[in-house]
Structures are given as structure tokens and as C-alpha cells.
C-alpha atoms as a PDB file:
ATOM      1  CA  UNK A   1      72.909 267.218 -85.368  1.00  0.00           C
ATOM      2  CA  UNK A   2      72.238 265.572 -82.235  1.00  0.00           C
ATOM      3  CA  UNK A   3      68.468 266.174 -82.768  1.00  0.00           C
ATOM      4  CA  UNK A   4      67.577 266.178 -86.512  1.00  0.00           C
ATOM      5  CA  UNK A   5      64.787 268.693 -86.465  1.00  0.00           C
ATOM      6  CA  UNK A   6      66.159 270.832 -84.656  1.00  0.00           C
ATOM      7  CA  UNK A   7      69.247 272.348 -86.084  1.00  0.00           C
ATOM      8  CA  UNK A   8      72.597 273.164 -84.063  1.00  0.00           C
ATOM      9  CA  UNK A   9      74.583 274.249 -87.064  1.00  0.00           C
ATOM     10  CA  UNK A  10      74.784 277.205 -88.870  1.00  0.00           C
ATOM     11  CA  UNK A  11      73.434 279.085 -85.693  1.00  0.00           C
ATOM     12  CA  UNK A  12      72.908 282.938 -84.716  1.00  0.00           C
ATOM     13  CA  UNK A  13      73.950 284.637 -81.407  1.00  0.00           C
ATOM     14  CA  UNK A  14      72.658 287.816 -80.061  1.00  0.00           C
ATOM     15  CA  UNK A  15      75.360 289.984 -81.968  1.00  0.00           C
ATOM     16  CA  UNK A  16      76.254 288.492 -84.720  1.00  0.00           C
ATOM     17  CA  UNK A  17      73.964 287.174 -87.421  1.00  0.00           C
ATOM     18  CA  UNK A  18      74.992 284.026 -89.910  1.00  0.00           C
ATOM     19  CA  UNK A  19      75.539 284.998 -93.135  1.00  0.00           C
ATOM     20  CA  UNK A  20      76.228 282.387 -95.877  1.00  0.00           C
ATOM     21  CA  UNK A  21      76.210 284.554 -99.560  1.00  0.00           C
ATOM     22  CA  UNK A  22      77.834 281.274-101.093  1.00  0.00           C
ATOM     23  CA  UNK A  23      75.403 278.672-100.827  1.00  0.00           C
ATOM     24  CA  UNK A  24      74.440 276.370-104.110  1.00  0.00           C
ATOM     25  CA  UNK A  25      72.185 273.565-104.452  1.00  0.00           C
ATOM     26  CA  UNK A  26      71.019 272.796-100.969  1.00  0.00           C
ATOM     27  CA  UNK A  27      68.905 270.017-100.019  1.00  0.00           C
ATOM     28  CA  UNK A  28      67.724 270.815 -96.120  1.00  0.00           C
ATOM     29  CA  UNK A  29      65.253 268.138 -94.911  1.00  0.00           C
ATOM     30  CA  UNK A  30      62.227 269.041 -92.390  1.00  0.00           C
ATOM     31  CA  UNK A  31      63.922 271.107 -89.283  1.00  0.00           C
ATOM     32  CA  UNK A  32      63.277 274.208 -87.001  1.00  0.00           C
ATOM     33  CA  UNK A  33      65.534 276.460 -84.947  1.00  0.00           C
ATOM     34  CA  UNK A  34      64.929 279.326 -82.861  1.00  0.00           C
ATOM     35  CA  UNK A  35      66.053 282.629 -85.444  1.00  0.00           C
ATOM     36  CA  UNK A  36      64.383 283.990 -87.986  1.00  0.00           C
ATOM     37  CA  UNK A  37      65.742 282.629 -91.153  1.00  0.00           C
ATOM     38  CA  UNK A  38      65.394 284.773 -94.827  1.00  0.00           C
ATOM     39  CA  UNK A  39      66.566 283.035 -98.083  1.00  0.00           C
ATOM     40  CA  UNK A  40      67.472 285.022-101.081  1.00  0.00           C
ATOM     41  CA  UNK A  41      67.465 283.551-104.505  1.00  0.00           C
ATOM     42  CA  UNK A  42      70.193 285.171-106.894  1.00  0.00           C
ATOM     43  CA  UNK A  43      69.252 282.606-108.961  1.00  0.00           C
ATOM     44  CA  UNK A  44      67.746 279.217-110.101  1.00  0.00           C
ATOM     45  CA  UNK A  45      64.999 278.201-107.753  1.00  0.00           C
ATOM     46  CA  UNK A  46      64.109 276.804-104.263  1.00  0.00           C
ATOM     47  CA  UNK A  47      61.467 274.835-103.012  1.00  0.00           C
ATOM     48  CA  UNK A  48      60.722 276.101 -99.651  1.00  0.00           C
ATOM     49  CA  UNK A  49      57.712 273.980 -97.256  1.00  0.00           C
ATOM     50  CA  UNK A  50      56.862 276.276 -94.202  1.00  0.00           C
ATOM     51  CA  UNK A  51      54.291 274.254 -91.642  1.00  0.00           C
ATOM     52  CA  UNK A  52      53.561 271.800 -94.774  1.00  0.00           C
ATOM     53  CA  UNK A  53      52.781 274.132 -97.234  1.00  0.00           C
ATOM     54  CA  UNK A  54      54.544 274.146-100.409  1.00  0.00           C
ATOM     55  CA  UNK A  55      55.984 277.155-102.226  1.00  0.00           C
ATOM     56  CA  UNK A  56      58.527 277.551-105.313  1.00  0.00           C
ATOM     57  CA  UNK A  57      60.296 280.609-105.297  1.00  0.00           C
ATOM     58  CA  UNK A  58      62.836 281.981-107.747  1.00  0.00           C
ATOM     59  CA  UNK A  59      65.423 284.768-108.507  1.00  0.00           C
ATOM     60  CA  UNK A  60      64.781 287.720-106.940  1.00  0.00           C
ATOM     61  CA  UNK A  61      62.218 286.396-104.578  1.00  0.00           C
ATOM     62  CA  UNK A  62      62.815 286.551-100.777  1.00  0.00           C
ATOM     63  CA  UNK A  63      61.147 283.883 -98.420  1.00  0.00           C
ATOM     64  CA  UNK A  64      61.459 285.044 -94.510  1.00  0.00           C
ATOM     65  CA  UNK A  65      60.636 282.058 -92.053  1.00  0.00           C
ATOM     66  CA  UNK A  66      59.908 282.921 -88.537  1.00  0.00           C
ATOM     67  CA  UNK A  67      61.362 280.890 -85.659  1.00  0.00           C
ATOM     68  CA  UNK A  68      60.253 277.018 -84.951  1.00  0.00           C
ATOM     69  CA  UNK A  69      58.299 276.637 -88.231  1.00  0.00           C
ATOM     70  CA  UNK A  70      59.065 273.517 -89.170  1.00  0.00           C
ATOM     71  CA  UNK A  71      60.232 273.935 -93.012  1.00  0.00           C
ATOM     72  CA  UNK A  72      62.565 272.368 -95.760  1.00  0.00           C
ATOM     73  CA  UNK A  73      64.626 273.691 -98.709  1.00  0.00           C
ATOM     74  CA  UNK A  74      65.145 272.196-102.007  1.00  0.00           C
ATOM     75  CA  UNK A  75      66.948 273.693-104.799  1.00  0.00           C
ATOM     76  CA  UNK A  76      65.735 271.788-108.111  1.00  0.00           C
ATOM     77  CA  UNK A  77      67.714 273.311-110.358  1.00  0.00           C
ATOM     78  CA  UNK A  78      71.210 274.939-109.714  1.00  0.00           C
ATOM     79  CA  UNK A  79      71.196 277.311-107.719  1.00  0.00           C
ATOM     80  CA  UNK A  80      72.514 280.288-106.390  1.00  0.00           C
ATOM     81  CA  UNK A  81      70.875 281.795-102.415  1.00  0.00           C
ATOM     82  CA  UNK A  82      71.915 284.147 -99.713  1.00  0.00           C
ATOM     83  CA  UNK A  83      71.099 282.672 -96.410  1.00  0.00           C
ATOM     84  CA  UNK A  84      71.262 284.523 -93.293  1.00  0.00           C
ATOM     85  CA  UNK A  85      69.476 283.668 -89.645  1.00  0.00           C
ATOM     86  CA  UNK A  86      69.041 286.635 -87.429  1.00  0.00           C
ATOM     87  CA  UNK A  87      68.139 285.828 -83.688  1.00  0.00           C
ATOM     88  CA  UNK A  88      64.817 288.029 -82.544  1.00  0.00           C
ATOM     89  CA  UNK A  89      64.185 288.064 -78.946  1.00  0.00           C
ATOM     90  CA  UNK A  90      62.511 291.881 -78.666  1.00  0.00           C
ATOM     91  CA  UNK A  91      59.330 291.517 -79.654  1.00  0.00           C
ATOM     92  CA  UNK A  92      59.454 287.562 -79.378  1.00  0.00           C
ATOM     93  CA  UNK A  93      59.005 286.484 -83.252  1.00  0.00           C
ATOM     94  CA  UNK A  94      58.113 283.535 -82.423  1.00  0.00           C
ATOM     95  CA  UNK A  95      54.613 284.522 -81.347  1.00  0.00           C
ATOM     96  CA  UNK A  96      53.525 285.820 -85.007  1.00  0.00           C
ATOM     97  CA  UNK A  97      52.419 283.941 -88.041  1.00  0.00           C
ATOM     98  CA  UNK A  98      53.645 285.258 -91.161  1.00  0.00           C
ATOM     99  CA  UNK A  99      50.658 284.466 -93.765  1.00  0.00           C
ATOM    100  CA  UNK A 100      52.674 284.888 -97.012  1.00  0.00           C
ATOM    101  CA  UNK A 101      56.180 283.872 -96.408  1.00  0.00           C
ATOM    102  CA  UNK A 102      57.462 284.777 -99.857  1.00  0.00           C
ATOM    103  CA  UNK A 103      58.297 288.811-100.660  1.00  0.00           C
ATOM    104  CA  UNK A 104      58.293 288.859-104.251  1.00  0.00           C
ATOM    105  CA  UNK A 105      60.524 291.905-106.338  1.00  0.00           C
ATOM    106  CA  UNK A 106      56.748 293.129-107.118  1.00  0.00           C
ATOM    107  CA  UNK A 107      55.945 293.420-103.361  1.00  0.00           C
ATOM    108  CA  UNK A 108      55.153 297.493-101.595  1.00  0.00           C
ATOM    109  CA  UNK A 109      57.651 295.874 -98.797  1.00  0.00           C
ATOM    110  CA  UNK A 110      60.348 294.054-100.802  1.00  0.00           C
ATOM    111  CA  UNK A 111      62.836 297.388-101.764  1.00  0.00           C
ATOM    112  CA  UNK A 112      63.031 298.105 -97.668  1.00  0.00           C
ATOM    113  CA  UNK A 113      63.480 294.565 -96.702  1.00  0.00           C
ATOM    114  CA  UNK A 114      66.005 294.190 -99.592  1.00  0.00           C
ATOM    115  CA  UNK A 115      67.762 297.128 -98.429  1.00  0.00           C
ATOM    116  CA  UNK A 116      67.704 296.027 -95.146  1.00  0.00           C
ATOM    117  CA  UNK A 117      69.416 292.412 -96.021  1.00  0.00           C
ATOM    118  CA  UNK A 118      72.180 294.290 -98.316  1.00  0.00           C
ATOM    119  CA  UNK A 119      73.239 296.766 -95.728  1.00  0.00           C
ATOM    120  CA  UNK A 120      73.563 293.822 -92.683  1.00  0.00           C
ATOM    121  CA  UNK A 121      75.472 291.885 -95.584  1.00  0.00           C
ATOM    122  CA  UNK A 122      77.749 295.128 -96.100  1.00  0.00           C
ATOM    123  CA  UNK A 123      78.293 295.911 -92.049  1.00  0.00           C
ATOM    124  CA  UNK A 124      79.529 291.909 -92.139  1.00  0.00           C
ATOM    125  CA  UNK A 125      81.965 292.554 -94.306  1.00  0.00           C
ATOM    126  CA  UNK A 126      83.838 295.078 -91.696  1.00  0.00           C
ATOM    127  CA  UNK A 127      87.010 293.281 -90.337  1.00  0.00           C
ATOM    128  CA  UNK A 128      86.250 291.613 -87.059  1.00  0.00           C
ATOM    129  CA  UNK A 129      88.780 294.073 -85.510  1.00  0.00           C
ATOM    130  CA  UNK A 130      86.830 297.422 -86.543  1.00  0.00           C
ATOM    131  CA  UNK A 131      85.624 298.021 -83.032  1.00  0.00           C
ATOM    132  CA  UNK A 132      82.447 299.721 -84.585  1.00  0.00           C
ATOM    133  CA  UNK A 133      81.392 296.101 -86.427  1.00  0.00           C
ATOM    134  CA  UNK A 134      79.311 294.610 -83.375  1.00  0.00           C
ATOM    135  CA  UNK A 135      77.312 298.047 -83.511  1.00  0.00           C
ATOM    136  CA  UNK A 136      76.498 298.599 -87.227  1.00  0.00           C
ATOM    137  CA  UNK A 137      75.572 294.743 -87.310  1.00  0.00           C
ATOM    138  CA  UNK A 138      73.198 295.118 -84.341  1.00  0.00           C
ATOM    139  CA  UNK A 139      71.888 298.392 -85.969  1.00  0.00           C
ATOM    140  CA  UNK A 140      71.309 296.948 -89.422  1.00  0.00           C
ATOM    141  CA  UNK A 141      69.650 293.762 -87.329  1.00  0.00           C
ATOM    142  CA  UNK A 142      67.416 295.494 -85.640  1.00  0.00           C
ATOM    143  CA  UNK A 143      66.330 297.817 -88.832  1.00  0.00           C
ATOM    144  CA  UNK A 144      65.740 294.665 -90.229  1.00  0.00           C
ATOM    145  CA  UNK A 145      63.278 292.834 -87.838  1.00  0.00           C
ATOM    146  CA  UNK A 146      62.078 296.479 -87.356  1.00  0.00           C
ATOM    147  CA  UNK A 147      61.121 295.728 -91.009  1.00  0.00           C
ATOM    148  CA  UNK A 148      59.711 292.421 -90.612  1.00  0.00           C
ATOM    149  CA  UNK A 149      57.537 293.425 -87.732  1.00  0.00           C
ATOM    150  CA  UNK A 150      56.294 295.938 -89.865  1.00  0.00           C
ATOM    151  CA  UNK A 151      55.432 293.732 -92.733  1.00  0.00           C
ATOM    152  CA  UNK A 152      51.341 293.931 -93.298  1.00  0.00           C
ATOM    153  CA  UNK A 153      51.001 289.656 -93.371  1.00  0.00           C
ATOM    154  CA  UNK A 154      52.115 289.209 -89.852  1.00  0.00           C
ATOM    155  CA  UNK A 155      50.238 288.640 -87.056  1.00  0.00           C
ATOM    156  CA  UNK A 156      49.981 287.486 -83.371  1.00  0.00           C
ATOM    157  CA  UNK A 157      50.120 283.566 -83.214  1.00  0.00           C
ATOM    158  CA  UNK A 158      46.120 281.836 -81.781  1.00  0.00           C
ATOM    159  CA  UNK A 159      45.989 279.657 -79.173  1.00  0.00           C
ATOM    160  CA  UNK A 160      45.517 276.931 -81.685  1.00  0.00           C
ATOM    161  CA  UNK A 161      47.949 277.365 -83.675  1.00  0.00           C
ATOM    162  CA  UNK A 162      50.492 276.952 -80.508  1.00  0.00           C
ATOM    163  CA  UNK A 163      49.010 273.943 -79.417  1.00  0.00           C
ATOM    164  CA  UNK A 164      49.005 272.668 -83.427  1.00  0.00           C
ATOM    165  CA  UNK A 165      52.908 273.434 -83.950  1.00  0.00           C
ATOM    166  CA  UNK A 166      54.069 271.860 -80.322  1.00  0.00           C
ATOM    167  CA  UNK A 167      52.050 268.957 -81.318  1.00  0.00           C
ATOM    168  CA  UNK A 168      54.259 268.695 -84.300  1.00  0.00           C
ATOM    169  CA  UNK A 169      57.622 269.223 -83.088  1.00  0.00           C
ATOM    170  CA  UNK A 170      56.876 266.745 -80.403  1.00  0.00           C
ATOM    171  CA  UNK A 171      55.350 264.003 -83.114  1.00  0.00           C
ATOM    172  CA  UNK A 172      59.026 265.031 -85.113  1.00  0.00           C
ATOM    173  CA  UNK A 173      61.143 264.604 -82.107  1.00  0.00           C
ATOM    174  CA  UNK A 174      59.292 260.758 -81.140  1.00  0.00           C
ATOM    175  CA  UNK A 175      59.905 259.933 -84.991  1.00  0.00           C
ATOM    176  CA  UNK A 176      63.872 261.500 -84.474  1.00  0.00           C
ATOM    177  CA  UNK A 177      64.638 259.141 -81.546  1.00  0.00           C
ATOM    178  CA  UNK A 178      63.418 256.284 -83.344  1.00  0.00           C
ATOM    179  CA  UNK A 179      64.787 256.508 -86.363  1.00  0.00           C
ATOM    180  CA  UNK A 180      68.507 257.359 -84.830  1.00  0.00           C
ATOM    181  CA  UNK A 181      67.914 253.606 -83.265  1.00  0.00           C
ATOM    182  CA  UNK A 182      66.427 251.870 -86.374  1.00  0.00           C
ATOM    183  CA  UNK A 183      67.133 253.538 -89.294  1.00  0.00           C
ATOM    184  CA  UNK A 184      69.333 250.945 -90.886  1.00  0.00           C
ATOM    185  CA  UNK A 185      66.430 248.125 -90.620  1.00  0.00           C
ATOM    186  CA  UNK A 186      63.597 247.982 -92.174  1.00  0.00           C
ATOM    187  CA  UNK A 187      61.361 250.526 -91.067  1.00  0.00           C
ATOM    188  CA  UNK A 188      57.775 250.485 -91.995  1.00  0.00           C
ATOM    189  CA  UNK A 189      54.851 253.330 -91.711  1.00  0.00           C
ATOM    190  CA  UNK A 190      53.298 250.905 -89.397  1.00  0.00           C
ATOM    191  CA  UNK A 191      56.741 251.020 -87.121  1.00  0.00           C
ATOM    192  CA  UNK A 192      57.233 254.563 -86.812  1.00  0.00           C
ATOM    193  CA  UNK A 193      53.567 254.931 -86.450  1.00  0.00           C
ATOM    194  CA  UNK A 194      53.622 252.476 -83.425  1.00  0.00           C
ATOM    195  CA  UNK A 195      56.378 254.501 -82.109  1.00  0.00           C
ATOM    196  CA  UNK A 196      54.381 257.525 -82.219  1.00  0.00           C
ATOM    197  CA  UNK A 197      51.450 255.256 -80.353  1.00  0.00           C
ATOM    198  CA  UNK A 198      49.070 256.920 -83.489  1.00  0.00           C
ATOM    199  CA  UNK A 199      46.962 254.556 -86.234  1.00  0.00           C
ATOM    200  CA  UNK A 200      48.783 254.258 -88.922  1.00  0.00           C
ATOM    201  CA  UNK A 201      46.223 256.789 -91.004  1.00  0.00           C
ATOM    202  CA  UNK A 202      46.667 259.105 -88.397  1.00  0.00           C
ATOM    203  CA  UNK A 203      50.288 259.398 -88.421  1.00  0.00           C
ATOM    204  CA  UNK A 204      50.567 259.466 -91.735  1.00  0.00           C
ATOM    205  CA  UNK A 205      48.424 262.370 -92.617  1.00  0.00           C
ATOM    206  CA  UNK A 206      49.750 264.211 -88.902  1.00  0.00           C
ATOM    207  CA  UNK A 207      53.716 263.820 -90.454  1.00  0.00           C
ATOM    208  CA  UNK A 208      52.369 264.916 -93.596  1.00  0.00           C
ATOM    209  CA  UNK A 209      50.744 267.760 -92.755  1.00  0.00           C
ATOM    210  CA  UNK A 210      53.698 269.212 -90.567  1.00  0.00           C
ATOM    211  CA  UNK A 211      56.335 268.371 -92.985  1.00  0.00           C
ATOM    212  CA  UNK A 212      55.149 268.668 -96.544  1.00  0.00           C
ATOM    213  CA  UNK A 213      56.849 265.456 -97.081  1.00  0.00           C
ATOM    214  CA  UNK A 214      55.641 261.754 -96.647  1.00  0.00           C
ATOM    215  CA  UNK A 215      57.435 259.520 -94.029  1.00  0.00           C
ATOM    216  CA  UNK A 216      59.065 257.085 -96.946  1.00  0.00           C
ATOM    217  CA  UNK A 217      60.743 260.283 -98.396  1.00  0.00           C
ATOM    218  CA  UNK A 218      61.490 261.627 -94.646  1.00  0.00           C
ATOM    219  CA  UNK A 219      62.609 258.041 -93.773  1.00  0.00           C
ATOM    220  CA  UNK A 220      65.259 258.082 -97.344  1.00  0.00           C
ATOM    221  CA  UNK A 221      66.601 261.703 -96.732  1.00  0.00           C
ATOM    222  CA  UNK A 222      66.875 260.755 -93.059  1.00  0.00           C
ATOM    223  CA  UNK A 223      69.348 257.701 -94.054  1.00  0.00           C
ATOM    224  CA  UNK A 224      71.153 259.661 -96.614  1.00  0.00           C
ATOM    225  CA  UNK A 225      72.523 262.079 -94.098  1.00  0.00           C
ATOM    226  CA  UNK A 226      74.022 259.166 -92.800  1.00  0.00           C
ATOM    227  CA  UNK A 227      75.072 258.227 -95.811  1.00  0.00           C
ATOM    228  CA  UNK A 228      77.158 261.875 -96.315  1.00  0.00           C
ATOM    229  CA  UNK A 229      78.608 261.414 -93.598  1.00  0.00           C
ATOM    230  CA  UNK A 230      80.343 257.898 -94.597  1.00  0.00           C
ATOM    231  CA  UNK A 231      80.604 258.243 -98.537  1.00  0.00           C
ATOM    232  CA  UNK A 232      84.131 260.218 -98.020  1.00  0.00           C
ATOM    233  CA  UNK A 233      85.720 256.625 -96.775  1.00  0.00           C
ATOM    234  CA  UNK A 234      87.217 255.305-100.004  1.00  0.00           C
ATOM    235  CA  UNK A 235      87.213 252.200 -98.512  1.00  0.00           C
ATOM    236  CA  UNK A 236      83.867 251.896 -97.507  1.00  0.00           C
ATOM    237  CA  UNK A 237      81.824 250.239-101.323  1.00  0.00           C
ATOM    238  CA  UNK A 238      78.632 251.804-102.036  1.00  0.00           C
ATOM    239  CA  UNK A 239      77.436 248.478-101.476  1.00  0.00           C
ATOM    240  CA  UNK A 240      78.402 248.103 -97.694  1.00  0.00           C
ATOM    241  CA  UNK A 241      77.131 252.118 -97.232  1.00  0.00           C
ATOM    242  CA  UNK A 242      73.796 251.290 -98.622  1.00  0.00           C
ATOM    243  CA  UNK A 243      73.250 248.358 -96.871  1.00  0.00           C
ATOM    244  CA  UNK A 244      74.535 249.987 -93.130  1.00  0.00           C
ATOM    245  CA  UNK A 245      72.115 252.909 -93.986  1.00  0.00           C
ATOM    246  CA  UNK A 246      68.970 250.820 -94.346  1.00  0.00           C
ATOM    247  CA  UNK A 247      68.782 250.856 -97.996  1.00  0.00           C
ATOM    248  CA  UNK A 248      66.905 247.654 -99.272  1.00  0.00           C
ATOM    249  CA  UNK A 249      69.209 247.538-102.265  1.00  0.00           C
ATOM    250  CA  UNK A 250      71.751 249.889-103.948  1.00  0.00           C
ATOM    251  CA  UNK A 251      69.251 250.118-107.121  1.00  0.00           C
ATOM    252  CA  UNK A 252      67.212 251.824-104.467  1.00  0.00           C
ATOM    253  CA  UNK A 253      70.240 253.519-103.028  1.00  0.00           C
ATOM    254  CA  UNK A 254      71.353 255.181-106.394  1.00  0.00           C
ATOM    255  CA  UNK A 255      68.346 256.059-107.229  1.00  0.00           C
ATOM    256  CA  UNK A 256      67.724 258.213-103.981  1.00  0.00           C
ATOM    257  CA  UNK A 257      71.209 259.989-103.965  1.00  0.00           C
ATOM    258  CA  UNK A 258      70.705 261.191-107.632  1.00  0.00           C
ATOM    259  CA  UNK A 259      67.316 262.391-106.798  1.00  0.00           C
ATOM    260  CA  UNK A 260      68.420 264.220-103.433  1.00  0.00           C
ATOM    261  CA  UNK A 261      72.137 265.029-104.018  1.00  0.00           C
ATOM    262  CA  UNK A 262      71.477 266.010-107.736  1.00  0.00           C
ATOM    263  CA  UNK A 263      74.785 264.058-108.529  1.00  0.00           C
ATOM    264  CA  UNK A 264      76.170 260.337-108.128  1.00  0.00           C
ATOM    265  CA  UNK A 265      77.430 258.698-105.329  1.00  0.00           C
ATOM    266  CA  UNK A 266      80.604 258.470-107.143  1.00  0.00           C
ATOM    267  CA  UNK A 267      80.911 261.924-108.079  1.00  0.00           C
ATOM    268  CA  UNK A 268      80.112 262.900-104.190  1.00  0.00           C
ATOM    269  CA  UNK A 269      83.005 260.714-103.122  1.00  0.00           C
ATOM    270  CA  UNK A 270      85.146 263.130-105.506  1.00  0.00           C
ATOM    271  CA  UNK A 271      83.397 266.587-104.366  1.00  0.00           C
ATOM    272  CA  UNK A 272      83.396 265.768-100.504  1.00  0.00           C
ATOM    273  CA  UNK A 273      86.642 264.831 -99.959  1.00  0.00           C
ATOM    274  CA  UNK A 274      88.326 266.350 -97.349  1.00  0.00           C
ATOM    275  CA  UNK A 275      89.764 269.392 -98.725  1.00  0.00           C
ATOM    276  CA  UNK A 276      87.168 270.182-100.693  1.00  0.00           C
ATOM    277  CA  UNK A 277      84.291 273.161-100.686  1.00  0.00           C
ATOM    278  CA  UNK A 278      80.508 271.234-100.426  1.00  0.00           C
END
């Protein structure tokens, strides 16, 4: 991604949704993007942030994030999600605020919106040269955010809640520029705060408070997408990786991967070859 919070992968258009139904084990760090997203747990568990706040969600649970809310996605435990992102332009979704993000199998509203997800999953499944496909996907889309507009949480966006999440994504796209220059030295709290031209107190609680995350962890996730993206050179030691990514030593290194990637760098290596499925 050319900017790091704000993701360019994986992306919606106007008449076709993305639909992933094979996803496992993610790990998505702090980002936005412009569509709707809804994650469906088949099973296992996810732990989703939405605009810092903390929720764990299991199987059967549906979590439906509205656009530019700065969130993150963890699954501890193996996992099994549906992910789809569904671009909303009429009414403009990203002027509500959706107080409980999490539909739960117990919900009044979670058989419609379930129905709603399984029949645009269904209408994907047409072949791409049914010349009916781009119409029952934009039907099913639209009963869908038909759906979500409907849902008894939402509600117009305040003033201050605009000015609150600009001021966030601008604080996360000053700490994205800087760390694409520095992140393989060694960045402090104080550096990235001086960046940011904020206290150090300051920034620390502002990041905080828009990611769900601390900077350090931020700062570590941050250098091991670099890392992914060099780990499938054979000839490249863990060592040398560790050390070009801004990791103090590969104790520290190690310890991060196994914690983020749920497996060893060495067992990556194996998985992420070229040629194999992530």
C-alpha cells in the first residue's frame, strides 16, 4: 500500500462487491477505506478495534464497519471469516455512526442482514458471463445497505465527531510518511511524536485513542509488513531481514513474528513461497 492506513487492496467498485469466503487467520493493522466492510465469523474468533474501541467477536457474530473508521482485525485463534466490502454512495454511509458494530445471532436484525450477506454471496457465484450477474449483485447490494440503513444503532454523524475522525486520519497519515522514511532506525515515541509536532503525552494517548493500539506495537506491525514482503528471499538470513526492518535484535524479531504471524519466521518462508495460498 502506498499509504498504510488507507488501504488500496482488496477494493470495491460500484458494481461489483469483494467477496473473500476463504480468509483464515488475518492479522490487519490500523487502516480505513472508503466501503462499508462486514466480517463474518464461521468460526474461531476476531478481534475487531473500530475508532479505538475494542471488541471480540466469535462464530456466528457479524461486525459491519462503516466507511473511514479507522479499525484493525486480529484473529487469535484459528480462524475461519467471510469478508466482503460493499461501496455505499446513496445515502452517503459515511455520514452515520453505527453505535454497536457487532450483530450478534441473538440480534431482532441479524436473520435479515444474514440473509442479505448469503444471497449477495450466492448472486457472486453466477459466471461472469451470465449477463443478468451485474443486476442481481447490484440488487442484493442495495437490499443489503437497504438493511444496514435500517438497522436501529445508526445514526447521523455530529459535527464533532467529523472534526474528531479527520483529526485522526491526518495524525495516521503524518505518522505513515514518517515511518516509510525511518522505520528501519531506531524510532522512539519521542521521534514520531516530534514528527507529529505533539508532546510526547499527547501523542501518545491521541494514537492510542484512534487506533486501539500503542505506537511500539503500531511501530512492530508496521516493520513486519516489511518484513512479509522480504522473508520469501531464501537468501536473505533472518538476521540481515531483522536488522533492515529496524528490529533491535532478532530475539526481538522472533518474538514479534510469532506473536503477529501466529507461526515462525521459518515456517512463513515455507507457506509464502511463491506458489503458495497465504
Amino acid at each position: 500500500m502506498s499509504d498504510f492506513f488507507y488501504e488500496e487492496i482488496h477494493r470495491a467498485n460500484h458494481d461489483i462487491p469483494y467477496i473473500d469466503t476463504d480468509m483464515t487467520n488475518i492479522q490487519y493493522c490500523a487502516h480505513y477505506h472508503e466501503e462499508i466492510e462486514i466480517v463474518c465469523i464461521k468460526e474461531g474468533a476476531v478481534n475487531i478495534t473500530v475508532d479505538g474501541t475494542l471488541r471480540s467477536i466469535g462464530q456466528g457474530d457479524i461486525a459491519i464497519i462503516l466507511p473511514f473508521k479507522i479499525h484493525s482485525l486480529e484473529t487469535p485463534v484459528h480462524s475461519k471469516l467471510y469478508i466482503l466490502k460493499i461501496l455505499g454512495s446513496n445515502p452517503d454511509f459515511s455520514a452515520f455512526d453505527l453505535y454497536n458494530c457487532v450483530i450478534s445471532p441473538d440480534s431482532e436484525k441479524y436473520r435479515c442482514i444474514n440473509g442479505c450477506i448469503y444471497r449477495l454471496i450466492e448472486e457472486n457465484t453466477l459466471k461472469d458471463s451470465d449477463p443478468l450477474k451485474k443486476l442481481a449483485l447490484r440488487s442484493a447490494t442495495d437490499t443489503l445497505l437497504l438493511s444496514i440503513a435500517r438497522l436501529p444503532d445508526i445514526s447521523r454523524v455530529t459535527k464533532d465527531n467529523i472534526i474528531a475522525q479527520s483529526r485522526d486520519i491526518e495524525l495516521l497519515k503524518t505518522i505513515n510518511k514518517y515511518l516509510q522514511q525511518h522505520y528501519n532506525e531506531n524510532v522512539s515515541l519521542e521521534d514520531a511524536a516530534n514528527a507529529c509536532h505533539m508532546s510526547m503525552y499527547y501523542f501518545a494517548h491521541l494514537f492510542k485513542k484512534a487506533t486501539g493500539t500503542t505506537f511500539l506495537s503500531y511501530l512492530n506491525e508496521f516493520r513486519l509488513e516489511k518484513v512479509r514482503h522480504k522473508i520469501t528471499d531464501s537468501s536473505t538470513s533472518f538476521t540481515q531481514i531483522a536488522m533492515q526492518c529496524g528490529f533491535p535484535s532478532i530475539r526481538t524479531f522472533n518474538r514479534c513474528f510469532l506473536k503477529h504471524y501466529k507461526i515462525t519466521p521459518t515456517q512463513a518462508r515455507e507457506k509464502w513461497r511463491p506458489g503458495c495460498k497465504i
